[in-house]
Protein backbone atom coordinates (compact mmCIF):
# COMPACT_ATOMS: atom_id res chain seq x y z
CA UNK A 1 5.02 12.18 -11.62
CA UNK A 2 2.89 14.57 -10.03
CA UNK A 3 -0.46 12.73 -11.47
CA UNK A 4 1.37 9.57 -10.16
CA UNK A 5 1.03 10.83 -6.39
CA UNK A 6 -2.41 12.49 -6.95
CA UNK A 7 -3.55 9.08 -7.97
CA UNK A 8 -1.99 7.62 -4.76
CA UNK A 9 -3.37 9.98 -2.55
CA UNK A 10 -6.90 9.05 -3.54
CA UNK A 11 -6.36 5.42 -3.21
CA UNK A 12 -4.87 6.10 0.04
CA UNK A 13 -7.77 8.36 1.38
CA UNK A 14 -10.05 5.78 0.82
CA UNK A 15 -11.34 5.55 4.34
CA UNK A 16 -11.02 2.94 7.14
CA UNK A 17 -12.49 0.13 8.75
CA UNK A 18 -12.35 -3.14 10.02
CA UNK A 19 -12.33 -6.56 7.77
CA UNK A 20 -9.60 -7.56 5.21
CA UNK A 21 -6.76 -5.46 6.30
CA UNK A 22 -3.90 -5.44 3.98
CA UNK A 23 -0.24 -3.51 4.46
CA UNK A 24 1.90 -1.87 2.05
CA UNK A 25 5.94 -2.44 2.76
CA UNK A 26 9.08 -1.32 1.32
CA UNK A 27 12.96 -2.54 1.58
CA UNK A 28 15.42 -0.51 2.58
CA UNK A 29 18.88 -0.02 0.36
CA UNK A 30 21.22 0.29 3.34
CA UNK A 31 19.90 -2.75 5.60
CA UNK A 32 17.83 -5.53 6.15
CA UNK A 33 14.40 -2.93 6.98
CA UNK A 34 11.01 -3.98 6.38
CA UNK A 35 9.56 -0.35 6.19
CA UNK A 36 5.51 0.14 7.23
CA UNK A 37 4.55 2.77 4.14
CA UNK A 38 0.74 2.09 4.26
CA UNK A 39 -2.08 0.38 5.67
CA UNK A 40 -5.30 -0.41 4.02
CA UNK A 41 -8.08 -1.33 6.10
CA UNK A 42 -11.20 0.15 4.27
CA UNK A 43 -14.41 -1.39 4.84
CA UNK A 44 -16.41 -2.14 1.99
CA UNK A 45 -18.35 -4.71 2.87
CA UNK A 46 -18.30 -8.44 2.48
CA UNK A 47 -15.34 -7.63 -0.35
CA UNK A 48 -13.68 -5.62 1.99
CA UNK A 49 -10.71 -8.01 1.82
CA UNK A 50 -10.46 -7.81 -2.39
CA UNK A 51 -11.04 -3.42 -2.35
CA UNK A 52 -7.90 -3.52 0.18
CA UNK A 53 -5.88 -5.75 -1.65
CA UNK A 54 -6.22 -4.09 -4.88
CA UNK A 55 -5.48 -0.72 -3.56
CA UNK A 56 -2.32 -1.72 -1.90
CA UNK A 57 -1.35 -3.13 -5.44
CA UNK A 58 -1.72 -0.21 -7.29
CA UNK A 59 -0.23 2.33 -4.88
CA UNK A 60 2.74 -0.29 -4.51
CA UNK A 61 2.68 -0.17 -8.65
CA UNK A 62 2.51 3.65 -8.42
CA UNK A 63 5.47 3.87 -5.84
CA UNK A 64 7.32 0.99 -7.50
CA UNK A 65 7.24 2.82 -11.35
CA UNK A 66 8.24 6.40 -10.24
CA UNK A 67 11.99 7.05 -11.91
CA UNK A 68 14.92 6.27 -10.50
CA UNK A 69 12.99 4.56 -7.60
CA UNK A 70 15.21 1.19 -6.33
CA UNK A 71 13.35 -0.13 -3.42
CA UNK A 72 11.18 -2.79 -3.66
CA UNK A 73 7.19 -2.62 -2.37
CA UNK A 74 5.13 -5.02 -1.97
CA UNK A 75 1.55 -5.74 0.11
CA UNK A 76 0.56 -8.20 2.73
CA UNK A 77 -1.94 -9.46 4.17
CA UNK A 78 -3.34 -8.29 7.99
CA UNK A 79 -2.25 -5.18 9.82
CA UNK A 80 1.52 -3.69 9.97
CA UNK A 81 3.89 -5.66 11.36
CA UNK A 82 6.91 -4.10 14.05
């Protein structure tokens, strides 16, 4: 577990930007929440768009397979949504 969140911090530290922003949600178990966990907006260039994508996969991945975790995460596209 604890290699699990040190992984996660490092994809989240990644640094910002502009280009290719992509968000990292959650659901809640008690209502109908959509729940801002994470925003990745790295720039990286002209694949800017792919390097924030795939981050927001894996820490969703990494959230998603710790035990007894229920929620659901998932990424999307452009900046967080209220």
């Amino acid at each position: 577990m604890r290699l699990a969140f040190t992984a996660l911090a490092s994809v989240l530290a990644a640094g910002c930007g502009e280009g290719g922003t992509y968000t990292l949600y959650r659901n809640s178990l008690v209502s109908e929440a959509k729940i801002h966990v994470a925003t990745f907006d790295a720039s990286n260039g002209s694949a800017s768009g792919q390097y924030n994508s795939d981050n927001c996969a894996i820490a969703a991945k990494l959230f998603s397979d710790q035990p007894g975790v229920k929620t659901k995460f998932w990424c999307e596209p452009g900046a967080a949504k209220k």
